[in-house]
C-alpha atoms as a PDB file:
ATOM      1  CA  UNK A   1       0.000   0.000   0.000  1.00  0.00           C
ATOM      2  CA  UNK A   2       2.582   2.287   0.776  1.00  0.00           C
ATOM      3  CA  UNK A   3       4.481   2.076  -2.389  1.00  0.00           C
ATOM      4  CA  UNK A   4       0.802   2.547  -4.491  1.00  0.00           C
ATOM      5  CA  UNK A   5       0.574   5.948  -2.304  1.00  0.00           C
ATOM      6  CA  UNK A   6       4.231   7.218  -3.056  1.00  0.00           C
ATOM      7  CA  UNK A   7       2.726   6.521  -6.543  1.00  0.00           C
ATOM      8  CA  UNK A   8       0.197   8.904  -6.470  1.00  0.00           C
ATOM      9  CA  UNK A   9       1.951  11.008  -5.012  1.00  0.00           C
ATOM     10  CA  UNK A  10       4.595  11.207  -7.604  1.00  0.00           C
ATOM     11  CA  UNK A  11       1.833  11.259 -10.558  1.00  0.00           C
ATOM     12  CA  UNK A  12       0.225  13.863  -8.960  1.00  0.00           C
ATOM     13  CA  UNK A  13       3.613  16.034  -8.617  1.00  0.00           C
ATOM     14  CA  UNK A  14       4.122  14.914 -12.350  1.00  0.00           C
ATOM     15  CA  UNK A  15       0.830  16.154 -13.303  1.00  0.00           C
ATOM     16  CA  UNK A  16       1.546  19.592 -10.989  1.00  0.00           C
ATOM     17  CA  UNK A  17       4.714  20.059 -13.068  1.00  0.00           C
ATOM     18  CA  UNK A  18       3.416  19.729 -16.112  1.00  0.00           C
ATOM     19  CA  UNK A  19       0.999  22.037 -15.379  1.00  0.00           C
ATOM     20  CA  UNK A  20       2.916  24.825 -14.153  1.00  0.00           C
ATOM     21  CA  UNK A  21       4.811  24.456 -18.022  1.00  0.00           C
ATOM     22  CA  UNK A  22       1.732  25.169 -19.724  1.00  0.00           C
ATOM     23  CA  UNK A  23       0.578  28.122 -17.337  1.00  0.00           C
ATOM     24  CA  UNK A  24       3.111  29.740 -14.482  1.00  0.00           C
ATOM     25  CA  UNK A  25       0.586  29.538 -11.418  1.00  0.00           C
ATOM     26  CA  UNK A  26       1.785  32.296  -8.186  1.00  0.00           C
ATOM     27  CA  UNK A  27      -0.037  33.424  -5.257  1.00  0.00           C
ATOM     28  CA  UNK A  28      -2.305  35.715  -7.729  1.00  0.00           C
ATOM     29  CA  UNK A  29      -3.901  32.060  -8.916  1.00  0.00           C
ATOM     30  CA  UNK A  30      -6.853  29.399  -7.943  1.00  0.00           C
ATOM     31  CA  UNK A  31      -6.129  25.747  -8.463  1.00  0.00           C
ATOM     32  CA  UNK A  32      -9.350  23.761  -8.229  1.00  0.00           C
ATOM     33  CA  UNK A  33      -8.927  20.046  -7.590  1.00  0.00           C
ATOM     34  CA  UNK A  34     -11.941  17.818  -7.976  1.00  0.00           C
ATOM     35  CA  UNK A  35     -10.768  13.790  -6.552  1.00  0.00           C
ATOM     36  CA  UNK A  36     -12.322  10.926  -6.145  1.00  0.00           C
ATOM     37  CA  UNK A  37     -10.243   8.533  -3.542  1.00  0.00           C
ATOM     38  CA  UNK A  38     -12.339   6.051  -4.505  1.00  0.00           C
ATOM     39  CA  UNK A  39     -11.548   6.130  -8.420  1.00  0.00           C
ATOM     40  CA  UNK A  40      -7.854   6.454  -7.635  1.00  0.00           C
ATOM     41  CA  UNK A  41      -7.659   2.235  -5.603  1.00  0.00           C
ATOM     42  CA  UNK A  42     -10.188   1.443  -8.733  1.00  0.00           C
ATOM     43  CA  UNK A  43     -13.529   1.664  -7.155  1.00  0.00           C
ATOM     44  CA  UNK A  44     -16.643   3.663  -8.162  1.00  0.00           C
ATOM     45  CA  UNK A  45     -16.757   7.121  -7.306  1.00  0.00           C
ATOM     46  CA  UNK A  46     -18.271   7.968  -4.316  1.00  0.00           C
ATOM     47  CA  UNK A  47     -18.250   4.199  -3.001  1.00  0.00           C
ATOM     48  CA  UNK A  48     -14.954   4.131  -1.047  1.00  0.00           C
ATOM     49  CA  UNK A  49     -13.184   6.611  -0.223  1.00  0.00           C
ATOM     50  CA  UNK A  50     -10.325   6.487   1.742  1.00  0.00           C
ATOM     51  CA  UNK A  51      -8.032   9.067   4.096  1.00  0.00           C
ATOM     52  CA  UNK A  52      -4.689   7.279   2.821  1.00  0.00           C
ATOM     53  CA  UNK A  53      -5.137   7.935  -0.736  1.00  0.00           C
ATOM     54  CA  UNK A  54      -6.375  11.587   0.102  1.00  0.00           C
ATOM     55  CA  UNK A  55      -3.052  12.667   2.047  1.00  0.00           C
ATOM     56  CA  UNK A  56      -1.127  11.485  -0.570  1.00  0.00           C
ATOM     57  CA  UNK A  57      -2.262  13.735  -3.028  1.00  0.00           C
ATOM     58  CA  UNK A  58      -2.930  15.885  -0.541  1.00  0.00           C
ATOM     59  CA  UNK A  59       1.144  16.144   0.281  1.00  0.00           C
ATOM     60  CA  UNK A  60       1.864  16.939  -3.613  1.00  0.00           C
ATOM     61  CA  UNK A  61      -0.461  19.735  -3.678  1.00  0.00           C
ATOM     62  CA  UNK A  62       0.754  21.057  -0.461  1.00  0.00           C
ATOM     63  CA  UNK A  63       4.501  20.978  -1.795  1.00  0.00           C
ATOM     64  CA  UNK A  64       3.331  22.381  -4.905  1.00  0.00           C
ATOM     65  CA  UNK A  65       1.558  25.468  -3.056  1.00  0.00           C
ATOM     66  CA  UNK A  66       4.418  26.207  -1.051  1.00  0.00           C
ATOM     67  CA  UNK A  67       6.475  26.531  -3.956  1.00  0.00           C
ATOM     68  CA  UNK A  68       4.529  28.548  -5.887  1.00  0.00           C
ATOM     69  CA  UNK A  69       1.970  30.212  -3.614  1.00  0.00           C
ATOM     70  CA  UNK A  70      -1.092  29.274  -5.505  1.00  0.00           C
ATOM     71  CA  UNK A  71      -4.424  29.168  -3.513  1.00  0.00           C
ATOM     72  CA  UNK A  72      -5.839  25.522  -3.658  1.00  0.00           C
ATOM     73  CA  UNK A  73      -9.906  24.875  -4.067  1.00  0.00           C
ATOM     74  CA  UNK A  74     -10.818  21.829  -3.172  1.00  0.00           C
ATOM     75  CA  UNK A  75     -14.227  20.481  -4.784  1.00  0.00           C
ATOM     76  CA  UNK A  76     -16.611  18.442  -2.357  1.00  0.00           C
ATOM     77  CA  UNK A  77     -18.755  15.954  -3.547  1.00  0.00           C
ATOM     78  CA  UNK A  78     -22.300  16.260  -4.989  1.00  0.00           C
ATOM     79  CA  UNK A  79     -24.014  15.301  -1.855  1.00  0.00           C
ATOM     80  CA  UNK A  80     -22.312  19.341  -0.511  1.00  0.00           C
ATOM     81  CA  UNK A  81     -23.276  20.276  -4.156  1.00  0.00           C
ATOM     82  CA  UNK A  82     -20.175  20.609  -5.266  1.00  0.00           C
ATOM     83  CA  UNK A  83     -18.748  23.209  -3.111  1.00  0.00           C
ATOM     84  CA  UNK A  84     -15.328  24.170  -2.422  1.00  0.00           C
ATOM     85  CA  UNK A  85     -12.699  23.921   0.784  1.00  0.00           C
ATOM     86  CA  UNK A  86     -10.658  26.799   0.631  1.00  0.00           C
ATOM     87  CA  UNK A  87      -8.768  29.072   2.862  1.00  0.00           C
ATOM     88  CA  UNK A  88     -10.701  31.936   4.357  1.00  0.00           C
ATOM     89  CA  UNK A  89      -7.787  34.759   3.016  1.00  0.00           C
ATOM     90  CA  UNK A  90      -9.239  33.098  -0.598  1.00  0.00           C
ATOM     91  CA  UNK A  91     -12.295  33.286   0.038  1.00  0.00           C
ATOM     92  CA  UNK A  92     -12.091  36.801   1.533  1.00  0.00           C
ATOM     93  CA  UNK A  93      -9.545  38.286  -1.479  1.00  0.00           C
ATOM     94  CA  UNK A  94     -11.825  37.013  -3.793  1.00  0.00           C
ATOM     95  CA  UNK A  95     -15.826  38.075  -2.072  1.00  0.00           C
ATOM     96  CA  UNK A  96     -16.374  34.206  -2.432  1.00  0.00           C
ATOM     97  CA  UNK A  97     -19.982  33.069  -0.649  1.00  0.00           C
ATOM     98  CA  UNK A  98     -19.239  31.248   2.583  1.00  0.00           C
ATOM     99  CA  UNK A  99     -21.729  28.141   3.016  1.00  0.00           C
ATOM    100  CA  UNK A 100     -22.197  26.590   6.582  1.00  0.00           C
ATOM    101  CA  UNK A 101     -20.794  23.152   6.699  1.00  0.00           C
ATOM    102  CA  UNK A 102     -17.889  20.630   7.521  1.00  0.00           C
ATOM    103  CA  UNK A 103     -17.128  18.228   4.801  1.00  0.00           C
ATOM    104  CA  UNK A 104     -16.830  14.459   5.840  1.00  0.00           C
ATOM    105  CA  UNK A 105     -15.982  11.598   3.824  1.00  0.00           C
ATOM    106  CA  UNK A 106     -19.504  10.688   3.582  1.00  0.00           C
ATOM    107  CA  UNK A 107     -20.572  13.843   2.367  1.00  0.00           C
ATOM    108  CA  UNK A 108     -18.007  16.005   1.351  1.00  0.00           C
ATOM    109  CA  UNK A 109     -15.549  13.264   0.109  1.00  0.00           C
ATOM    110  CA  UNK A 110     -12.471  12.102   1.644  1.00  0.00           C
ATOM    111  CA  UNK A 111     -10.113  14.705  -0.558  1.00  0.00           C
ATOM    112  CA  UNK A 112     -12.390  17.477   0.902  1.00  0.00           C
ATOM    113  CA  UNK A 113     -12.834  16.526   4.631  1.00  0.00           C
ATOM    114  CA  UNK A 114      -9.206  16.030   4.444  1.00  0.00           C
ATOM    115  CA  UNK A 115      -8.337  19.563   3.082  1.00  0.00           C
ATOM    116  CA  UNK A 116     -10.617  20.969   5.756  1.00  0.00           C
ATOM    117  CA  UNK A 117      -8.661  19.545   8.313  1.00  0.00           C
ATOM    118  CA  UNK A 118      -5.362  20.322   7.002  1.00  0.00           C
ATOM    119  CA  UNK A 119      -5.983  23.755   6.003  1.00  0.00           C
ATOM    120  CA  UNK A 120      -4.935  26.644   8.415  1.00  0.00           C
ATOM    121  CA  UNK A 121      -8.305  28.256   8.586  1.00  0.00           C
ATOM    122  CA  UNK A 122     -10.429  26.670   5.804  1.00  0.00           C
ATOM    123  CA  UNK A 123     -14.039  28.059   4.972  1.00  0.00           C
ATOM    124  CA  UNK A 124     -16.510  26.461   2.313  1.00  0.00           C
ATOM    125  CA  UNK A 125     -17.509  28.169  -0.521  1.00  0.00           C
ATOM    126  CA  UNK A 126     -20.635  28.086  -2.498  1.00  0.00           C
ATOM    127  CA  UNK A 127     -18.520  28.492  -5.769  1.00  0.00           C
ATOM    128  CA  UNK A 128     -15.353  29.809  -7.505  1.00  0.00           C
ATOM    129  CA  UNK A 129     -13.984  30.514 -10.354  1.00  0.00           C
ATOM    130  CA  UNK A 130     -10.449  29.538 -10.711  1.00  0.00           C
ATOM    131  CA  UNK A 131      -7.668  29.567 -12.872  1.00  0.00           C
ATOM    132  CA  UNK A 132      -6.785  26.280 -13.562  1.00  0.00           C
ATOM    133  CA  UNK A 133      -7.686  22.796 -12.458  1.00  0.00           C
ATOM    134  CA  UNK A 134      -7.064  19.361 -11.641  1.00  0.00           C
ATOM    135  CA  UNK A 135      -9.759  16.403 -12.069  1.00  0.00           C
ATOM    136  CA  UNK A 136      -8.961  12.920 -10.877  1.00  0.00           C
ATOM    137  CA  UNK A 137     -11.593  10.473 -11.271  1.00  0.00           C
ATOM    138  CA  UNK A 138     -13.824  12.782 -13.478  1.00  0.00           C
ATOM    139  CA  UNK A 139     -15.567  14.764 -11.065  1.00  0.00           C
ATOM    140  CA  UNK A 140     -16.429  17.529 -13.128  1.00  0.00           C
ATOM    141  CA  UNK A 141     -15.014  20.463 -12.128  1.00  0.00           C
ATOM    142  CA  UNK A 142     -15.399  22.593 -14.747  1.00  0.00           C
ATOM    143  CA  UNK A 143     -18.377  24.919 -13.438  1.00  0.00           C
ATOM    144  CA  UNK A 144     -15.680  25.837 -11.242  1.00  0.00           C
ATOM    145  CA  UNK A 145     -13.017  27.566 -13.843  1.00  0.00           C
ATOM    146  CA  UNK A 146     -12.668  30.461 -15.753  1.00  0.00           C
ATOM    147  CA  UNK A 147     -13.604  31.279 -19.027  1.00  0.00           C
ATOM    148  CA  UNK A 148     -11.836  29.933 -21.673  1.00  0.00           C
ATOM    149  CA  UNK A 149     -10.649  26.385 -20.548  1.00  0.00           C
ATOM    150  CA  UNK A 150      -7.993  25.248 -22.321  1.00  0.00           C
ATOM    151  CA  UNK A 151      -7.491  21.180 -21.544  1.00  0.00           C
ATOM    152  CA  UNK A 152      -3.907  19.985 -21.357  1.00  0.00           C
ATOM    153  CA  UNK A 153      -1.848  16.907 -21.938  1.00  0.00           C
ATOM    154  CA  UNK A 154       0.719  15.396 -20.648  1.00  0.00           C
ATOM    155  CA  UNK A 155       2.210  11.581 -20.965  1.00  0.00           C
ATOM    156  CA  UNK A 156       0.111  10.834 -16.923  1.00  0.00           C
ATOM    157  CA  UNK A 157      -3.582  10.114 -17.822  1.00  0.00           C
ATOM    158  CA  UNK A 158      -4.029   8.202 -14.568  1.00  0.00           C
ATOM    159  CA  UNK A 159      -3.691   8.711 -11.080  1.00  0.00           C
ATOM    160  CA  UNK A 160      -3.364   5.577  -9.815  1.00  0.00           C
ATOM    161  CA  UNK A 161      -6.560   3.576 -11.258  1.00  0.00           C
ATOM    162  CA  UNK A 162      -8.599   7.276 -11.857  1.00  0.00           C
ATOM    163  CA  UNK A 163      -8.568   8.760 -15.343  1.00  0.00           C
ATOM    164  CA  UNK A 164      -6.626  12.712 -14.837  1.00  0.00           C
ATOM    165  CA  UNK A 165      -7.364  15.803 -16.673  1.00  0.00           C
ATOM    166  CA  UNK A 166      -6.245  18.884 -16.488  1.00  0.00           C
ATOM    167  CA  UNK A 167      -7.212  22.622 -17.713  1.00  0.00           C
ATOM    168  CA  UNK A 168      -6.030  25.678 -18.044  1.00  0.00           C
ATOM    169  CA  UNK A 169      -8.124  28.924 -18.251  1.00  0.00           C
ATOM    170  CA  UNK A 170      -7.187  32.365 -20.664  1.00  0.00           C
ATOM    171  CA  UNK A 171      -8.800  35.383 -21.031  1.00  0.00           C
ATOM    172  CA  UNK A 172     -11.289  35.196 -23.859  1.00  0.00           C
ATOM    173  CA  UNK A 173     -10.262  36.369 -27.494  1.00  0.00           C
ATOM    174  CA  UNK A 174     -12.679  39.286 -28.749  1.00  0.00           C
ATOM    175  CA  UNK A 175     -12.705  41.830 -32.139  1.00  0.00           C
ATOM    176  CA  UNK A 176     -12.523  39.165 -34.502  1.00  0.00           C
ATOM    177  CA  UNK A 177      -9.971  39.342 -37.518  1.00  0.00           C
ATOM    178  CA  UNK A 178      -9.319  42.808 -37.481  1.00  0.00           C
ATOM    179  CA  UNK A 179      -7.898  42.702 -33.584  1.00  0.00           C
ATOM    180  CA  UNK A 180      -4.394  41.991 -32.440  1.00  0.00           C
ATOM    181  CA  UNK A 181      -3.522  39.848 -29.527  1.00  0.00           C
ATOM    182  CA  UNK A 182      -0.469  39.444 -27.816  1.00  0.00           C
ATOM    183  CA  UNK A 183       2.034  37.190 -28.338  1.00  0.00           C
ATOM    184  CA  UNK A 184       0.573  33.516 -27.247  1.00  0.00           C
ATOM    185  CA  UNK A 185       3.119  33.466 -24.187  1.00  0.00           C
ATOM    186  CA  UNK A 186       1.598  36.447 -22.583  1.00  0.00           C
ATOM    187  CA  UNK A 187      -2.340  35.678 -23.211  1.00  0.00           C
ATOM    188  CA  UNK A 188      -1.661  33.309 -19.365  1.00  0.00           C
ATOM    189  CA  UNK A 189      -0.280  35.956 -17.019  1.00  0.00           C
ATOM    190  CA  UNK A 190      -2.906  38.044 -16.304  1.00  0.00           C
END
């Protein structure tokens, strides 16, 4: 078990890195993650979710936000209608809707209830709309990014047994043929 959670861990990191190639994430960002434990040991979401598998990926994203200062969202399960775990500075800086409730694995999900108990002063938010995300075990987290999503690729598609995607967001384009844009590298730092 231990060596299948040092797994994660590392695909998760891998994921994180390849990320932060497509779009350099900083303090000024949101990174949503939307996880199913569950999905990740091969199960169906929502069926059994485990603490374990959840401070694994937990640990990647935590070493990834204290190297680049990026705020982390993380998405709760349907039965908390998909709202978000984030810090309370986040959800202040950014006039986010606080919701009253404490995610637990059984509603909530494990990644959530987790991040709620790791988190310096976490809050729950009703929604957000972030710069980028992470999805393991397709939970859908798009109603929670910016417009224009921009998916990315990159040579992980799994994290452990749970199918991984990954976005992007970019301002959108507007004035049609006759406008200019900048160059394509500076479209992602806002």
């Amino acid at each position: 078990m231990m060596d299948e959670l040092c797994d994660v861990s590392q695909q998760v990191s891998q994921v994180l890195d390849a990320l932060q190639k497509a779009m350099t994430l900083s303090s000024k960002h949101v990174l949503v993650i939307g996880t199913s434990t569950s999905e990740v040991i091969g199960e169906h979401i929502g069926s059994s979710g485990t603490v374990e598998v959840a401070n694994a990926i937990y640990q990647a994203l935590e070493a990834f936000r204290q190297k680049t200062g990026v705020q982390l969202a993380f998405q709760c399960c349907e039965h908390l209608n998909r709202a978000l775990v984030v810090e309370e500075e986040t959800a202040e800086k950014k006039g986010l809707t606080q919701v009253t409730v404490i995610p637990v694995r059984s509603a909530g999900g494990a990644m959530a209830a987790l991040a709620y108990q790791k988190m310096q002063h976490p809050v729950v938010v009703e929604s957000i709309k972030a710069d980028a995300g992470i999805d393991i075990g397709d939970t859908f987290i798009g109603m929670h990014l910016k417009e224009v999503v921009v998916p990315l690729r990159c040579e992980i598609t799994e994290i452990g047994n749970a199918h991984v995607t990954f976005a992007k967001t970019r301002p959108k384009l507007i004035g049609g043929e006759r406008a200019i844009y900048p160059e394509k590298e500076t479209i992602n730092h806002f």
